[in-house]
N, C-alpha and C. Protein backbone atom coordinates (compact mmCIF):
# COMPACT_ATOMS: atom_id res chain seq x y z
N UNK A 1 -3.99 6.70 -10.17
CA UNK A 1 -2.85 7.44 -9.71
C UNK A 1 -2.76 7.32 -8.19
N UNK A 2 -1.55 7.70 -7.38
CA UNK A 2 -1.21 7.25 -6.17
C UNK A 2 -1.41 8.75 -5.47
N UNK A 3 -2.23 8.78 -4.82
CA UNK A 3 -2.63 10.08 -3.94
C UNK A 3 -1.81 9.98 -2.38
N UNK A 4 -1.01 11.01 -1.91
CA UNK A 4 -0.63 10.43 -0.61
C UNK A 4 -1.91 10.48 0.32
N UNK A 5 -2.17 9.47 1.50
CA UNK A 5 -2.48 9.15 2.38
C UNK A 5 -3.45 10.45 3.23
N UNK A 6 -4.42 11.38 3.72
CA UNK A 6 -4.60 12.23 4.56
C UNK A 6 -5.40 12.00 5.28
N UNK A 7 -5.61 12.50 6.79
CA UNK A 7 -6.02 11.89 7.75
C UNK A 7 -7.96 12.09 7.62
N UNK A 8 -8.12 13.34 6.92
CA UNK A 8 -9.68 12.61 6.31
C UNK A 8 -9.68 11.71 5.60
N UNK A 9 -8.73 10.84 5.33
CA UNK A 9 -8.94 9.92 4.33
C UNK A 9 -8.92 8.53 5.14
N UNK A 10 -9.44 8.54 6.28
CA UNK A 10 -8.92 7.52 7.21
C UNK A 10 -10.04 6.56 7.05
N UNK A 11 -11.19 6.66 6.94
CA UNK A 11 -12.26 5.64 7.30
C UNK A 11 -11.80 4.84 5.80
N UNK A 12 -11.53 5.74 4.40
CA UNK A 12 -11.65 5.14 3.25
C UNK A 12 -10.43 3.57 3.63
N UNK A 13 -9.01 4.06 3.84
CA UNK A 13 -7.75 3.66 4.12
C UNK A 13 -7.57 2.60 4.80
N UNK A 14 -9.21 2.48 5.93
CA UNK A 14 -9.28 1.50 6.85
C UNK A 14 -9.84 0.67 6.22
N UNK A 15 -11.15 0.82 5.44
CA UNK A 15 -11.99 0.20 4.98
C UNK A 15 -11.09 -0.78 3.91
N UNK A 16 -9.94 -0.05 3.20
CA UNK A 16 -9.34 -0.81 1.98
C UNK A 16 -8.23 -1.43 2.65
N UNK A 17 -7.72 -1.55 4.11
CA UNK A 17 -6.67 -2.22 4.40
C UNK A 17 -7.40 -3.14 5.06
N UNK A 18 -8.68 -3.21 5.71
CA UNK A 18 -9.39 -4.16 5.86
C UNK A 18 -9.59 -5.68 5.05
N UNK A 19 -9.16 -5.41 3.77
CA UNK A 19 -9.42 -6.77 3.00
C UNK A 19 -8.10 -7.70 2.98
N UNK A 20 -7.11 -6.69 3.67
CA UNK A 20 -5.81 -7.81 3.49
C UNK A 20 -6.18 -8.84 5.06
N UNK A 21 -5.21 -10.11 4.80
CA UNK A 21 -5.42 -10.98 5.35
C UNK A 21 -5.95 -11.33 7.04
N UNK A 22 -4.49 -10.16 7.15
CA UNK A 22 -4.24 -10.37 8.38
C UNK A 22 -4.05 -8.78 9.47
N UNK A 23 -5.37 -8.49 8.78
CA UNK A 23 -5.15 -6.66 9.40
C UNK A 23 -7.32 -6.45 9.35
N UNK A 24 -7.52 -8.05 9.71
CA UNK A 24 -8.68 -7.72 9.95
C UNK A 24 -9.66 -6.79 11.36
N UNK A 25 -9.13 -7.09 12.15
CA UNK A 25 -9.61 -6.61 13.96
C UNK A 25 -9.39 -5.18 13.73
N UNK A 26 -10.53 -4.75 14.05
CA UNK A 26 -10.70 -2.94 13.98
C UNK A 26 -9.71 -2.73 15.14
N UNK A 27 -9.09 -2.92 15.78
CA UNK A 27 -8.38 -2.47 17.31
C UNK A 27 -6.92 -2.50 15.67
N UNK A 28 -6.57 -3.66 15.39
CA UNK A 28 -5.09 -3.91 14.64
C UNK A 28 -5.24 -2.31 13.83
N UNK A 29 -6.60 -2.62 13.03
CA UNK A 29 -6.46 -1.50 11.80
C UNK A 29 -6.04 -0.04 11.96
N UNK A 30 -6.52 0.39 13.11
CA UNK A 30 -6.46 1.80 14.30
C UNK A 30 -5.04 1.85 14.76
N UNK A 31 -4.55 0.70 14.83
CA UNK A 31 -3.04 0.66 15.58
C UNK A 31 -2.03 0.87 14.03
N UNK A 32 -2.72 0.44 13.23
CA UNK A 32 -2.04 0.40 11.95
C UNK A 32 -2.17 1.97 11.29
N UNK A 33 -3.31 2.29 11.69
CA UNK A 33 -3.27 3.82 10.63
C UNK A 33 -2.61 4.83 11.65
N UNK A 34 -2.57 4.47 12.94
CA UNK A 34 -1.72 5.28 13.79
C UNK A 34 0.03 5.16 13.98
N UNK A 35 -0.06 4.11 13.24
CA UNK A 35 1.36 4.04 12.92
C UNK A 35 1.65 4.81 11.53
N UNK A 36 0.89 4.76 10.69
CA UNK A 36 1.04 5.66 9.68
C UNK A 36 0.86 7.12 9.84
N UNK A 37 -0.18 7.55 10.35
CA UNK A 37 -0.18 9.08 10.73
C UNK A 37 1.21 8.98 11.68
N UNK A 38 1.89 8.42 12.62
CA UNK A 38 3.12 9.18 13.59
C UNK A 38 4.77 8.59 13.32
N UNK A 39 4.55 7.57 12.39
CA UNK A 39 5.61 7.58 11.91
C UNK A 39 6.52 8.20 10.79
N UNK A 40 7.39 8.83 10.72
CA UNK A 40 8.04 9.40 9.10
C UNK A 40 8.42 8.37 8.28
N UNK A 41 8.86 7.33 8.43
CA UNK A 41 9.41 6.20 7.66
C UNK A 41 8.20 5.46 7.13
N UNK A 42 7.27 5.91 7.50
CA UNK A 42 6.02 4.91 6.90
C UNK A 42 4.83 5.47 6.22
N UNK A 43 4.91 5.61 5.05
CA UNK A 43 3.79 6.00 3.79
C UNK A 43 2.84 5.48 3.30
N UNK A 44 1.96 5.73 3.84
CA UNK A 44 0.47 5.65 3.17
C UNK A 44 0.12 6.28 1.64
N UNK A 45 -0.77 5.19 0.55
CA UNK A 45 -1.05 6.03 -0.71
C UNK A 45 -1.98 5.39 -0.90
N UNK A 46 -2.96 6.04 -1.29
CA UNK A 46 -4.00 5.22 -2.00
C UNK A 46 -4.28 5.30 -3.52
N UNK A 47 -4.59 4.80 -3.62
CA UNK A 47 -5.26 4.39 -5.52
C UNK A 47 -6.74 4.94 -5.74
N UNK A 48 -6.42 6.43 -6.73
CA UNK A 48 -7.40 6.77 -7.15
C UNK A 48 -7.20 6.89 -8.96
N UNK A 49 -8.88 6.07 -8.71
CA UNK A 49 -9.15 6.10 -10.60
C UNK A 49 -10.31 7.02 -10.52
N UNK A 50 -9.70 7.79 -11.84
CA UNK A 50 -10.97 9.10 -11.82
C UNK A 50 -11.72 9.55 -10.09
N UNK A 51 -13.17 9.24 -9.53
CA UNK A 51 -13.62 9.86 -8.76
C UNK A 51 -13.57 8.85 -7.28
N UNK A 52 -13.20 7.68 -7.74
CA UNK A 52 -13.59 6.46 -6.86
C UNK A 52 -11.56 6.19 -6.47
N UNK A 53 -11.81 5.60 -4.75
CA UNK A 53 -10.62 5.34 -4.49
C UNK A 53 -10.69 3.81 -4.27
N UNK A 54 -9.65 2.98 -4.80
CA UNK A 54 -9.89 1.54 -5.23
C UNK A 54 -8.72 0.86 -4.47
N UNK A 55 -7.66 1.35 -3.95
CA UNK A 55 -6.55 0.44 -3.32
C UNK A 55 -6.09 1.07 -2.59
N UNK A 56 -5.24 0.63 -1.46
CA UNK A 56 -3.98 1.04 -1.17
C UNK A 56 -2.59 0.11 -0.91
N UNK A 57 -1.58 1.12 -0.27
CA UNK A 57 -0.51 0.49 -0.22
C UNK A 57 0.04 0.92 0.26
N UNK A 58 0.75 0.71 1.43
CA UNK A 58 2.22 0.86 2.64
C UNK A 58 3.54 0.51 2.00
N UNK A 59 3.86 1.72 2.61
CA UNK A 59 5.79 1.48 2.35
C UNK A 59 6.29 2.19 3.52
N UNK A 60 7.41 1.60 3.85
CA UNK A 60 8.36 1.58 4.56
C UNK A 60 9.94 2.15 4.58
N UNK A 61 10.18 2.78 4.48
CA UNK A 61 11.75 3.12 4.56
C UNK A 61 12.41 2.83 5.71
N UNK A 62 13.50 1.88 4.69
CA UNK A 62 14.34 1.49 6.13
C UNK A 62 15.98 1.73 4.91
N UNK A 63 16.63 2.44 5.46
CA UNK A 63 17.82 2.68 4.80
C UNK A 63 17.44 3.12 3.38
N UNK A 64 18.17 1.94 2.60
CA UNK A 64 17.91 2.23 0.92
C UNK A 64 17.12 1.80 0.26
N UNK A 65 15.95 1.00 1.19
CA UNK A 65 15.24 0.68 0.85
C UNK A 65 13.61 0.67 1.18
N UNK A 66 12.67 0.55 0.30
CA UNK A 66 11.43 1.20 -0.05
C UNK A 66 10.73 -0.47 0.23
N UNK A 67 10.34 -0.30 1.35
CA UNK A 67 9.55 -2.21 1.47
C UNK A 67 8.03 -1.80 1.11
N UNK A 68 7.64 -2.59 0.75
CA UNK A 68 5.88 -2.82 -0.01
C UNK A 68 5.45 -3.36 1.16
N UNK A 69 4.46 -2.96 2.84
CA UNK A 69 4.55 -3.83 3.67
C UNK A 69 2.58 -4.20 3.42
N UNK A 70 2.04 -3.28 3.20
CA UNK A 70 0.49 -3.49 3.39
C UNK A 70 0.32 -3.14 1.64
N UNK A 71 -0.66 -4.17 0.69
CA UNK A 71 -1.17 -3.56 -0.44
C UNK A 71 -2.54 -4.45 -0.40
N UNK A 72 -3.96 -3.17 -0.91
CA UNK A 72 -5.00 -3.81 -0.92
C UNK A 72 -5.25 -3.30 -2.22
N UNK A 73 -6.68 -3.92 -2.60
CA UNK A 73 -7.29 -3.77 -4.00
C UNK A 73 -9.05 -3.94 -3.79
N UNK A 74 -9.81 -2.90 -3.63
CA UNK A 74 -11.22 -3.33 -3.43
C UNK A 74 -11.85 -4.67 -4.59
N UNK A 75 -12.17 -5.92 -3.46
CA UNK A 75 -12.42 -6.73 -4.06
C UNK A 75 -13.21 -6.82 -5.18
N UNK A 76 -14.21 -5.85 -5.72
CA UNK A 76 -14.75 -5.37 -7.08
C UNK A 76 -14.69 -5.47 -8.04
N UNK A 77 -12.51 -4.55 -7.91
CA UNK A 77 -11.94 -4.43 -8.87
C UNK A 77 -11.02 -4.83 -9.20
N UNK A 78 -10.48 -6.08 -8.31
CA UNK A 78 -9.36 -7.15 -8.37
C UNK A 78 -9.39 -7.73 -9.74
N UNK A 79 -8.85 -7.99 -10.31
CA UNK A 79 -8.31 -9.08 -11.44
C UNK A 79 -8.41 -7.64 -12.94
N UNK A 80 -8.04 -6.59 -12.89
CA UNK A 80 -8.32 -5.66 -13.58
C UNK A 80 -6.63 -4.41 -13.68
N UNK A 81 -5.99 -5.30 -12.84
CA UNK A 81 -4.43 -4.43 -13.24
C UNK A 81 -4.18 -3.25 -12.28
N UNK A 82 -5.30 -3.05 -11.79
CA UNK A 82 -5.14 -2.12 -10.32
C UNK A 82 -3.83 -2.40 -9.46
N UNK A 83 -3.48 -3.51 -8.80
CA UNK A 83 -3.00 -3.80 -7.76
C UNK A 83 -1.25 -3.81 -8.46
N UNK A 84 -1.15 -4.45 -10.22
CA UNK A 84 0.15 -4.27 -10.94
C UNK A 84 0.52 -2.84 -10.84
N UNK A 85 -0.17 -2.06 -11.54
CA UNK A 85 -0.40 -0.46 -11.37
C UNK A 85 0.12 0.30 -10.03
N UNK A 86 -0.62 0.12 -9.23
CA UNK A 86 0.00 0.63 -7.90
C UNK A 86 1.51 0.06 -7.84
N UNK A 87 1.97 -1.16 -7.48
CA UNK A 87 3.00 -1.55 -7.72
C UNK A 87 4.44 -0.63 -8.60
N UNK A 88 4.10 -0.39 -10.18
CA UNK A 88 4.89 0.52 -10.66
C UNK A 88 4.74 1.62 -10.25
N UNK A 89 3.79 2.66 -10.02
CA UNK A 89 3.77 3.68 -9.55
C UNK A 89 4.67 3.60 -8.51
N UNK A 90 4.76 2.91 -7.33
CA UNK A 90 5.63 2.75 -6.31
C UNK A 90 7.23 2.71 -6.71
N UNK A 91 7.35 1.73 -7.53
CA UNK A 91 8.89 1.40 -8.27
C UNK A 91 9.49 2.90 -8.68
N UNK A 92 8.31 3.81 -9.40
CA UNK A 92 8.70 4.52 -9.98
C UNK A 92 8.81 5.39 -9.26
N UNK A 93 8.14 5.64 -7.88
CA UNK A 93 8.55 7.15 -6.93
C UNK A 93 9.64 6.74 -6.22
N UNK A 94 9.77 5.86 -5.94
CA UNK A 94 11.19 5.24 -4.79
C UNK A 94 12.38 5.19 -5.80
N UNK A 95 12.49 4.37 -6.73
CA UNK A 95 13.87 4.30 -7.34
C UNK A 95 14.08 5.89 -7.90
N UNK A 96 15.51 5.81 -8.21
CA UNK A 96 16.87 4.77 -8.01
C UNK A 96 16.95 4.86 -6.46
N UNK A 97 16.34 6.10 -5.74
CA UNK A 97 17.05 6.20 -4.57
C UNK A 97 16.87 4.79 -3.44
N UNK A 98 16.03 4.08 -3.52
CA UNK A 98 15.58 3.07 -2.66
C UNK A 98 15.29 2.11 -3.86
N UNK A 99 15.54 1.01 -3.21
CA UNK A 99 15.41 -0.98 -3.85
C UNK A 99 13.57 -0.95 -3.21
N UNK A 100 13.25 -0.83 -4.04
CA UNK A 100 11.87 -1.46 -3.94
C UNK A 100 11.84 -3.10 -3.61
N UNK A 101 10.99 -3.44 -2.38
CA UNK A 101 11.57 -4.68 -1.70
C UNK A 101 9.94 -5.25 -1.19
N UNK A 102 9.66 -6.59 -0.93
CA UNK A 102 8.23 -6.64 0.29
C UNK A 102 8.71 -7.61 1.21
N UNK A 103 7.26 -7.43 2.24
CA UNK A 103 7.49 -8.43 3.57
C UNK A 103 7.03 -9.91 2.84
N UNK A 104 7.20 -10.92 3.63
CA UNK A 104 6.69 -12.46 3.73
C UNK A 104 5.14 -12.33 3.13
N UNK A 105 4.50 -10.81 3.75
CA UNK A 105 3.15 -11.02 3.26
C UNK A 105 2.93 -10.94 2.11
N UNK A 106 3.80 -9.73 1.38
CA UNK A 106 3.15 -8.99 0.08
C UNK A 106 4.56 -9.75 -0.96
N UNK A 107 5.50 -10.08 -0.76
CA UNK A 107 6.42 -10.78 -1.23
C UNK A 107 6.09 -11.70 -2.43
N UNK A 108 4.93 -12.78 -2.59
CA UNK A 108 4.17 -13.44 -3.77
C UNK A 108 3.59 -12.30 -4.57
N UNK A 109 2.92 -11.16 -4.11
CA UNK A 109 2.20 -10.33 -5.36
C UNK A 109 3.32 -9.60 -5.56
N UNK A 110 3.90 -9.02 -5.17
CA UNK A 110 5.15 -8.00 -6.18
C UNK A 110 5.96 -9.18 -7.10
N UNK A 111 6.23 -10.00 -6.40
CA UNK A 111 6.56 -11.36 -7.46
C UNK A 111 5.98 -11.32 -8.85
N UNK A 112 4.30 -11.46 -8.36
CA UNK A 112 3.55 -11.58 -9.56
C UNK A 112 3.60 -10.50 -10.64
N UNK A 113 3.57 -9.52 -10.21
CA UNK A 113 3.87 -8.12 -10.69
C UNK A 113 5.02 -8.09 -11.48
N UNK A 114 5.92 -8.43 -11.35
CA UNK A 114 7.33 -8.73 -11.73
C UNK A 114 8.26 -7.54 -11.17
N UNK A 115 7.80 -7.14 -9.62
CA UNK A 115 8.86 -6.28 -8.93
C UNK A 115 9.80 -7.11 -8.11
N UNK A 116 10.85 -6.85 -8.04
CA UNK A 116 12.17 -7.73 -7.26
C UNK A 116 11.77 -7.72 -5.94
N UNK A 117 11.74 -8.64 -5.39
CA UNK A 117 11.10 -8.85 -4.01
C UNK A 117 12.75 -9.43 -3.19
């Protein structure tokens, strides 16, 4: 299930946005969760199964639409439906009001997922 984002939850949030590509440099990751704690348009959630937190995922509001910009999956538990999962959960809190959409980065996995990119 998709828990919102809280600022004790920061080392976990860092640690799991750490595995995406290009959000490796602890200086980026700090600039990144501080954009999430001070922005309103930008939502943090993470992925909790039962007691353990296993993913997260960034969204964006820009108008009518709900962009997918950051999604991770602790490498562990990759290839196990986690990362599809988060995905609908998302579809399903944003629509109808927002087009669920991603960046250049995350654009191939919502693909894969079969969310409209």
């Amino acid at each position: 299930m998709l828990i919102r984002y809280k600022k004790s939850m920061e080392k976990i949030a860092m640690g799991l946005l750490s595995f995406m590509p290009d959000v490796k440099q602890v200086k980026k990751l700090q600039q990144l969760i501080q954009e999430y704690n001070n922005n309103p348009d930008w939502h943090l959630f993470l992925w909790k199964d039962e007691d353990d937190i296993l993913g997260a995922v960034g969204v964006a509001i820009e108008g009518d639409s709900a962009i997918v910009q950051h999604i991770s999956v602790d490498p562990s538990h990759r290839g196990n439906g986690i990362g599809r999962q988060i995905v609908c959960e998302v579809r399903n809190m944003y629509a109808p009001m927002h087009h669920v959409t991603a960046t250049d980065e995350t654009k191939n996995f919502l693909e894969k997922c079969g969310t409209e990119a």
